[in-house]
C-alpha atoms as a PDB file:
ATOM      1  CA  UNK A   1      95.513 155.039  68.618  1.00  0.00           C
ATOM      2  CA  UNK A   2      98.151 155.846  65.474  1.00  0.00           C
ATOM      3  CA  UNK A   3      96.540 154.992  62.216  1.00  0.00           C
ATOM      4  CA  UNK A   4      96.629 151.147  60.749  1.00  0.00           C
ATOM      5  CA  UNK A   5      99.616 152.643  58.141  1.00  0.00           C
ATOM      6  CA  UNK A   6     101.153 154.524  61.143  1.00  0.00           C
ATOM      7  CA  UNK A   7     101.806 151.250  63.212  1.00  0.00           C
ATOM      8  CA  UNK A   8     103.022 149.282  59.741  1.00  0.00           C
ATOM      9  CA  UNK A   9     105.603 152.064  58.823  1.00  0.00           C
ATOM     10  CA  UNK A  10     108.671 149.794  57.174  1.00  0.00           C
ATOM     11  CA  UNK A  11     106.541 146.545  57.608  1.00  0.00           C
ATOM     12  CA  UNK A  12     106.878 144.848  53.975  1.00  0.00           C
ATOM     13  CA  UNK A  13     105.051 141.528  55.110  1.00  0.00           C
ATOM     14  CA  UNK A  14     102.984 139.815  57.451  1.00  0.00           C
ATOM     15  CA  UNK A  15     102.884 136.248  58.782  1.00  0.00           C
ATOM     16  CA  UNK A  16      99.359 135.044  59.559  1.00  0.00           C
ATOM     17  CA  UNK A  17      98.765 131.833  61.884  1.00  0.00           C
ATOM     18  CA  UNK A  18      95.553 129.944  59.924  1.00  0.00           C
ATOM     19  CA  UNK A  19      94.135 127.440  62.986  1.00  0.00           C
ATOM     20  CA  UNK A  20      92.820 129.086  66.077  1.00  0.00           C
ATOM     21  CA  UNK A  21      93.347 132.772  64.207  1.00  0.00           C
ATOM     22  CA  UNK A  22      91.433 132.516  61.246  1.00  0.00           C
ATOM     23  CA  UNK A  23      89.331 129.861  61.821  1.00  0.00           C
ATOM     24  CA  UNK A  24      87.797 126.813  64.095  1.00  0.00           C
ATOM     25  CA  UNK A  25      88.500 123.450  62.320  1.00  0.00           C
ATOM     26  CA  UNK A  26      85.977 121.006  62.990  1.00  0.00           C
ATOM     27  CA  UNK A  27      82.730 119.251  60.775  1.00  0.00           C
ATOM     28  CA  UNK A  28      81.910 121.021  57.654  1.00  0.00           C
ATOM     29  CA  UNK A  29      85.115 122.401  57.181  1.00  0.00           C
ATOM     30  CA  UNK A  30      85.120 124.636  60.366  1.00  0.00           C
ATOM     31  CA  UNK A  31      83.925 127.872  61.219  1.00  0.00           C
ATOM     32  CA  UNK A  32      86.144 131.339  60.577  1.00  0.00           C
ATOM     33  CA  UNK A  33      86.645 133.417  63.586  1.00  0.00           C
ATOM     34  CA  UNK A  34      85.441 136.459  63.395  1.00  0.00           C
ATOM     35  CA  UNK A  35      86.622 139.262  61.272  1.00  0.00           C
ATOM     36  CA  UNK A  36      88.983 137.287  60.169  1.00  0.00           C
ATOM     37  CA  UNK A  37      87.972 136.971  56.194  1.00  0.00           C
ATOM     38  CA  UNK A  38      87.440 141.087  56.123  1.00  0.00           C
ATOM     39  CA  UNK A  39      91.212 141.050  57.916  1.00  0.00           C
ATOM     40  CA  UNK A  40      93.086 138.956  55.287  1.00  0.00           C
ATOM     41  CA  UNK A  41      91.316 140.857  52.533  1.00  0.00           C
ATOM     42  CA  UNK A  42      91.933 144.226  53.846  1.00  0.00           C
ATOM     43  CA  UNK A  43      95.832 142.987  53.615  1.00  0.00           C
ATOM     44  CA  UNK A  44      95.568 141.617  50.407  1.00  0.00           C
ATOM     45  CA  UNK A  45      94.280 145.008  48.990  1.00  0.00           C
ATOM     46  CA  UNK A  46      97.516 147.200  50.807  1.00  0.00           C
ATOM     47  CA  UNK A  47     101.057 146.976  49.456  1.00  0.00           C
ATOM     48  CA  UNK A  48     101.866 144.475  51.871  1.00  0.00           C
ATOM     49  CA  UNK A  49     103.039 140.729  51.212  1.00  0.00           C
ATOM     50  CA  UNK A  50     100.827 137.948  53.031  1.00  0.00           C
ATOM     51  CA  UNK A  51     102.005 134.453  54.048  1.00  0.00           C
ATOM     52  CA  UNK A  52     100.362 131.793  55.875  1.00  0.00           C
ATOM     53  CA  UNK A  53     101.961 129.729  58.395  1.00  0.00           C
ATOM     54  CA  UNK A  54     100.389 126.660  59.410  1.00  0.00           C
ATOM     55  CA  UNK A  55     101.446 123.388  61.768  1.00  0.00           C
ATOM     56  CA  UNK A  56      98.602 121.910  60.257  1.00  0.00           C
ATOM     57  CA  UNK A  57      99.431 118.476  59.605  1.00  0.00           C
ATOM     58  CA  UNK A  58      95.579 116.751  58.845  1.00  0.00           C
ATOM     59  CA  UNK A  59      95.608 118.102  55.493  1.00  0.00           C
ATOM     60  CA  UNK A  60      97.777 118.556  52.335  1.00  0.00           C
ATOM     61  CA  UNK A  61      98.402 122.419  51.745  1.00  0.00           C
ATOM     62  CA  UNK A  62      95.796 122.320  48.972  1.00  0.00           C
ATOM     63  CA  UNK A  63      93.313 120.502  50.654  1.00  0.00           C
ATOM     64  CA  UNK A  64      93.689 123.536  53.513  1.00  0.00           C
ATOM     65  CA  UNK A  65      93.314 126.270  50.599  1.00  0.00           C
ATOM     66  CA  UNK A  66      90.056 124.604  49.666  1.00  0.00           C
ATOM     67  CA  UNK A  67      88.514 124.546  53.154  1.00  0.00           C
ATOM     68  CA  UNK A  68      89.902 128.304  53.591  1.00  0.00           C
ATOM     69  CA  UNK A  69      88.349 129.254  50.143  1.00  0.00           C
ATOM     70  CA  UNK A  70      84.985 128.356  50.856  1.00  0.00           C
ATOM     71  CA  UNK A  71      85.175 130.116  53.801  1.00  0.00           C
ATOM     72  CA  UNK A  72      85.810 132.934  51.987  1.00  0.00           C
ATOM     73  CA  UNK A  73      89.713 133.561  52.112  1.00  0.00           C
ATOM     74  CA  UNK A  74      91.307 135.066  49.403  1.00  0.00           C
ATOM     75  CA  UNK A  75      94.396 132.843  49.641  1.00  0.00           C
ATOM     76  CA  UNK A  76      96.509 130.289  47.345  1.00  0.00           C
ATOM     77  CA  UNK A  77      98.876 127.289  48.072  1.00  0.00           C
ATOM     78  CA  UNK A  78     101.829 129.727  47.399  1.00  0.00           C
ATOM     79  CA  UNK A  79     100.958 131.309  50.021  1.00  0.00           C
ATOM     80  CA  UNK A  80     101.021 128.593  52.473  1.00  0.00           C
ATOM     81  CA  UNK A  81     104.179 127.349  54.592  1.00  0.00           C
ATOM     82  CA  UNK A  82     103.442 124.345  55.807  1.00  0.00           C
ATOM     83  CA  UNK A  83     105.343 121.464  57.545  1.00  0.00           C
ATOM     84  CA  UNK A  84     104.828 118.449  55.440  1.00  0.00           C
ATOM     85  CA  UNK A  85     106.193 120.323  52.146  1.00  0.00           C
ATOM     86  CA  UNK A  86     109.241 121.704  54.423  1.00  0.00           C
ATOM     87  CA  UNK A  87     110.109 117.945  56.192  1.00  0.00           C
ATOM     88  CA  UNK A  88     109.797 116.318  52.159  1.00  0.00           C
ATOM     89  CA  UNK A  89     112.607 118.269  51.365  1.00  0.00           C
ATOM     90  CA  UNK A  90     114.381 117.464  54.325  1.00  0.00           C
ATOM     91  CA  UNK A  91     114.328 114.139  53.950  1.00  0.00           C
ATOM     92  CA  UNK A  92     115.565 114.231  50.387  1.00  0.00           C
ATOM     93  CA  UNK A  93     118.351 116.270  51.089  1.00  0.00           C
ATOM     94  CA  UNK A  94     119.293 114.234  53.826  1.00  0.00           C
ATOM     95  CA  UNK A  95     118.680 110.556  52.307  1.00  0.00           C
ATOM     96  CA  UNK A  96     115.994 109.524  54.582  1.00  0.00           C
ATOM     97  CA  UNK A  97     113.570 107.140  54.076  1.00  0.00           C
ATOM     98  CA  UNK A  98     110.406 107.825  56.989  1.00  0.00           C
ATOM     99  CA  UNK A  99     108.130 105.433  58.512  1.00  0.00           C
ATOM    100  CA  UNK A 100     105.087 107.683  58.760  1.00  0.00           C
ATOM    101  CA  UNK A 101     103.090 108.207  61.201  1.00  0.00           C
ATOM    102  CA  UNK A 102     100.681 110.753  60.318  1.00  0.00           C
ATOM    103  CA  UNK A 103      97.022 111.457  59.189  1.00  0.00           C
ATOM    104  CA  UNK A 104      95.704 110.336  55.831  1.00  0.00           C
ATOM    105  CA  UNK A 105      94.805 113.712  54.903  1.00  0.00           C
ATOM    106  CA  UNK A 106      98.264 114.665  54.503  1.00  0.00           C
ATOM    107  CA  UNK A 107     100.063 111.183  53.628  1.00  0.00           C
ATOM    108  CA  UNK A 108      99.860 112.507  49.604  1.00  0.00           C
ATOM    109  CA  UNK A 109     102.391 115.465  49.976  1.00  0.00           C
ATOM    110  CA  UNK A 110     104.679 112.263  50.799  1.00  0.00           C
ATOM    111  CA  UNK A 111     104.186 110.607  47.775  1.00  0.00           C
ATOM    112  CA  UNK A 112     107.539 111.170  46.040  1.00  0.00           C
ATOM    113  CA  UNK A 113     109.463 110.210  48.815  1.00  0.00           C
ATOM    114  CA  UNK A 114     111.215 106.649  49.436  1.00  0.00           C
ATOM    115  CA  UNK A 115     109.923 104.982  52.516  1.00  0.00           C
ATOM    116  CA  UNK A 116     111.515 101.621  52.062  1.00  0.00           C
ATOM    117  CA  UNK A 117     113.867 100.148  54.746  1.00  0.00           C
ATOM    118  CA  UNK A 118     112.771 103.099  56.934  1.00  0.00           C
ATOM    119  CA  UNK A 119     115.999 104.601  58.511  1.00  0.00           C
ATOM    120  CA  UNK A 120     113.702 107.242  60.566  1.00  0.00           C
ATOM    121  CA  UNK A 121     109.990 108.172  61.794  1.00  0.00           C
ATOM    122  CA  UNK A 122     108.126 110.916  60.713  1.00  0.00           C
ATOM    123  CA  UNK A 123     105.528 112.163  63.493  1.00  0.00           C
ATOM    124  CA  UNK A 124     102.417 114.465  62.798  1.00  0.00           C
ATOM    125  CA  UNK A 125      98.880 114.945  64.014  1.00  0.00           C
ATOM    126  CA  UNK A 126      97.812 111.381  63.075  1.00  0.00           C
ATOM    127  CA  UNK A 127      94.423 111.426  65.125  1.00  0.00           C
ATOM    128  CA  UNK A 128      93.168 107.804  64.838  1.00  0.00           C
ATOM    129  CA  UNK A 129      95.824 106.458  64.064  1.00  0.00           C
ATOM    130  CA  UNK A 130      97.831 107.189  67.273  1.00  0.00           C
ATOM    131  CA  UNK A 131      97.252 103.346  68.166  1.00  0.00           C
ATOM    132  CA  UNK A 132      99.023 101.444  70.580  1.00  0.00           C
ATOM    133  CA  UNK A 133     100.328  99.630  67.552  1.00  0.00           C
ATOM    134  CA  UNK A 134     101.582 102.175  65.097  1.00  0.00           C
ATOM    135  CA  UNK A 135     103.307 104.075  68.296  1.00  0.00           C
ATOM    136  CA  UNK A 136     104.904 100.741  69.346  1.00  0.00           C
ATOM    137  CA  UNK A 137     106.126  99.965  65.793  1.00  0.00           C
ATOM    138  CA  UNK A 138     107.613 103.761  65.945  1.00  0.00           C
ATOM    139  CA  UNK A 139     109.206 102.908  68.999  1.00  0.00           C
ATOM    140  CA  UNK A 140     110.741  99.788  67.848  1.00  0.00           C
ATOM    141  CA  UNK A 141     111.902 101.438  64.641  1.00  0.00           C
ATOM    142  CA  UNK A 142     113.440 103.722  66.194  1.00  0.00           C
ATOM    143  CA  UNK A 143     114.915 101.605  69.415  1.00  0.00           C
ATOM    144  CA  UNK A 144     116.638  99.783  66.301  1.00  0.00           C
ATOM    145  CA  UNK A 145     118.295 102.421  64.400  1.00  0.00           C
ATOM    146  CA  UNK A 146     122.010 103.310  65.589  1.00  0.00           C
ATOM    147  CA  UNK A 147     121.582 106.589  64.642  1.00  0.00           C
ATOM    148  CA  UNK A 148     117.460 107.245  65.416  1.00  0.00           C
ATOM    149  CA  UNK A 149     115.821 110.291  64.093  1.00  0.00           C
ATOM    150  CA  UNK A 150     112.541 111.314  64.680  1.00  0.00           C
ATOM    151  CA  UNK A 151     110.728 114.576  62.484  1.00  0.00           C
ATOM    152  CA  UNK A 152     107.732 115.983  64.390  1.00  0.00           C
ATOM    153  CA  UNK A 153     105.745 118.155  62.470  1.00  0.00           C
ATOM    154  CA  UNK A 154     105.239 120.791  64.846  1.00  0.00           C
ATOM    155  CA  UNK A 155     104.784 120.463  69.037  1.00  0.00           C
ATOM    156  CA  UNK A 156     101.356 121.619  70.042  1.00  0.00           C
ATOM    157  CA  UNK A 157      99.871 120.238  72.976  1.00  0.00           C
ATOM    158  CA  UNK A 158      96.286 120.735  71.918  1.00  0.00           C
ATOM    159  CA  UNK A 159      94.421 122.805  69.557  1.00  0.00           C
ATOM    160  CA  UNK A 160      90.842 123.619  69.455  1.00  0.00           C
ATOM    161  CA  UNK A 161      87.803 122.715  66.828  1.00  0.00           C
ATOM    162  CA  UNK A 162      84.345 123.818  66.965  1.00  0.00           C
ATOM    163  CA  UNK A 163      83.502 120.689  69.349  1.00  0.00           C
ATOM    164  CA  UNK A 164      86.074 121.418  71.380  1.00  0.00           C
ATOM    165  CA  UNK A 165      89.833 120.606  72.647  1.00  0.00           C
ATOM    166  CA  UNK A 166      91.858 118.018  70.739  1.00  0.00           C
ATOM    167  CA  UNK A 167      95.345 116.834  71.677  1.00  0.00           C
ATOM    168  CA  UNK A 168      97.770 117.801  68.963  1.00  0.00           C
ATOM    169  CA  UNK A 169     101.195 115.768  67.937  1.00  0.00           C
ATOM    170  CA  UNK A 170     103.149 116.941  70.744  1.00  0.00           C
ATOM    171  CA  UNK A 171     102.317 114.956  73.688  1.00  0.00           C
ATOM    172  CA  UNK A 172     103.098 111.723  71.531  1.00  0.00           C
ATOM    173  CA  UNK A 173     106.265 113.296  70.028  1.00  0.00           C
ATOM    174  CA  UNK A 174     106.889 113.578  73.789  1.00  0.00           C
ATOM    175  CA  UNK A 175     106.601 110.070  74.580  1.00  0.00           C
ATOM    176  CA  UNK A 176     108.438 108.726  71.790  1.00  0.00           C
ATOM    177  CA  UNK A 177     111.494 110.742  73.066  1.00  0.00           C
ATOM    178  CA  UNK A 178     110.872 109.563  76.391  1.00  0.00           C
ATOM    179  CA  UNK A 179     110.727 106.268  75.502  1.00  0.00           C
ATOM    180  CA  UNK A 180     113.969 106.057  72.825  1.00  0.00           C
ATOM    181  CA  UNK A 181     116.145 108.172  74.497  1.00  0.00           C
ATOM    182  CA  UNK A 182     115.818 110.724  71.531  1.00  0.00           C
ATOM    183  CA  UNK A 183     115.302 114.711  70.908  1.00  0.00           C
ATOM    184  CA  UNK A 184     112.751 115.111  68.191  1.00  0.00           C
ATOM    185  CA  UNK A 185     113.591 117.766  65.441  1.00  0.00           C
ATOM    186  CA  UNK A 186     110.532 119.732  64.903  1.00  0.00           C
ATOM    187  CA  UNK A 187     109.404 121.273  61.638  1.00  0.00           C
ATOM    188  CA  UNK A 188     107.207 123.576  61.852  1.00  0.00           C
ATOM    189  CA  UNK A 189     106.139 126.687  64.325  1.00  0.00           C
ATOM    190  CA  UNK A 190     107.934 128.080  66.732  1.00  0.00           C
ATOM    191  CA  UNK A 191     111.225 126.734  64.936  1.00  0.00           C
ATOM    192  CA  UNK A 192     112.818 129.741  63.671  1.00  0.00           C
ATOM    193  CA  UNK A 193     113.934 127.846  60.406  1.00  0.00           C
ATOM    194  CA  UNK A 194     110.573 127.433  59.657  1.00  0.00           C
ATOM    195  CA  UNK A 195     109.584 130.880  59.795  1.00  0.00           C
ATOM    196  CA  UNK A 196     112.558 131.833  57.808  1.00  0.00           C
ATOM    197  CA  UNK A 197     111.752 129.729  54.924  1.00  0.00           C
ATOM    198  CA  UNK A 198     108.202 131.351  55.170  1.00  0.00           C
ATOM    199  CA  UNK A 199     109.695 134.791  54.877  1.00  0.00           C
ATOM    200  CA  UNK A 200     112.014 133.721  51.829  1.00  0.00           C
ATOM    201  CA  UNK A 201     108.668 132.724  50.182  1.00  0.00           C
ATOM    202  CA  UNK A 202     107.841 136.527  50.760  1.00  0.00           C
ATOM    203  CA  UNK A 203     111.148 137.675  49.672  1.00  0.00           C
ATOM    204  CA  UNK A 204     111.378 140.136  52.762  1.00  0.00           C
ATOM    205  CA  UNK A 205     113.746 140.612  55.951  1.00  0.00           C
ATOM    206  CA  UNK A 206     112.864 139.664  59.094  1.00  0.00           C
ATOM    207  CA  UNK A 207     112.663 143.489  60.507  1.00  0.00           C
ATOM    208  CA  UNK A 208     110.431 144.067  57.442  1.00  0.00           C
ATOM    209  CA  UNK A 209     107.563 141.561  59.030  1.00  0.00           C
ATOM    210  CA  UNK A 210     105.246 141.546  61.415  1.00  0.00           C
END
């Protein structure tokens, strides 16, 4: 096997996943997989650049650091891309004022932004509160607008904590576009715009990450 600088020759950076690759959310903060602490800080001590990229959408970005930290990651909120930050922006630029449905844990990275008359909805991991009620009143929202947009952050089906499976945003993201007529645009992994704006945070070409 060609040594570990042999198989990075021209790699500049390197995009880590965080949920199901460094560690098992779940009570207490979760569990880290192992290896995984001694892997992050063997990249932090080479030349190479280190972002996160995370469709975690339970927690703000510092919250996530936290839990990480006293797991033992060496890592900072710089270093996180993450799709509530990314969608904020979005819906500035754009003039958008959300209806959110989305967990509590992350509802302060939206604190700047105007949600009055909501003129779109703004999907996430919301666990409990994927009522009937708050889906209907997405629904309806959305059934209303002429124009109807609808932000998922991220797709996932299901990802996993230490007790087990748990469904992730995308099956209801799924049934509001079933339901509305609609196409959701996704923030978040696998959309390639995501990625990019996690390798501008690196300041490095796409060839020059792995």
């Amino acid at each position: 096997m060609a040594a570990w600088s042999e198989r990075l020759a021209g790699v500049r950076g390197v995009l880590l996943d965080i949920s199901g690759v460094l560690y098992d959310s779940g009570a207490g903060g979760g569990t880290p997989i192992a290896g995984s602490v001694e892997a992050v800080a063997r990249l932090k001590r080479s030349q190479l650049k280190v972002q996160f990229c995370t469709n975690e959408s339970q927690k703000s970005r510092g919250e996530l650091v936290a839990v990480l930290r006293r797991l033992g990651f060496d890592i900072s909120e710089g270093e996180v891309t993450a799709p509530a930050p990314a969608t904020c922006q979005i819906l500035k630029e754009r003039g958008l004022r959300p209806y959110l449905l989305i967990h509590d844990g992350v509802r302060s990275e939206f604190d700047h932004v105007d949600m009055s008359n909501p003129n779109c909805v703004v999907i996430a991991d919301a666990g409990e509160g994927f009522s009937y009620q708050n889906m209907n009143k997405a629904f309806q929202l959305l059934m209303d607008l002429e124009n109807p947009v609808l932000i998922s952050l991220g797709k996932g089906r299901y990802y996993k904590e230490t007790s087990g499976l748990m469904l992730d945003v995308g099956p209801y993201m799924k049934a509001l576009e079933y339901a509305c007529g609609v196409e959701a645009e996704v923030v978040g992994k696998p959309s390639p715009e995501f990625f990019n704006s996690a390798l501008q945070a690196m300041g490095v070409e796409a060839h020059q990450a792995q």
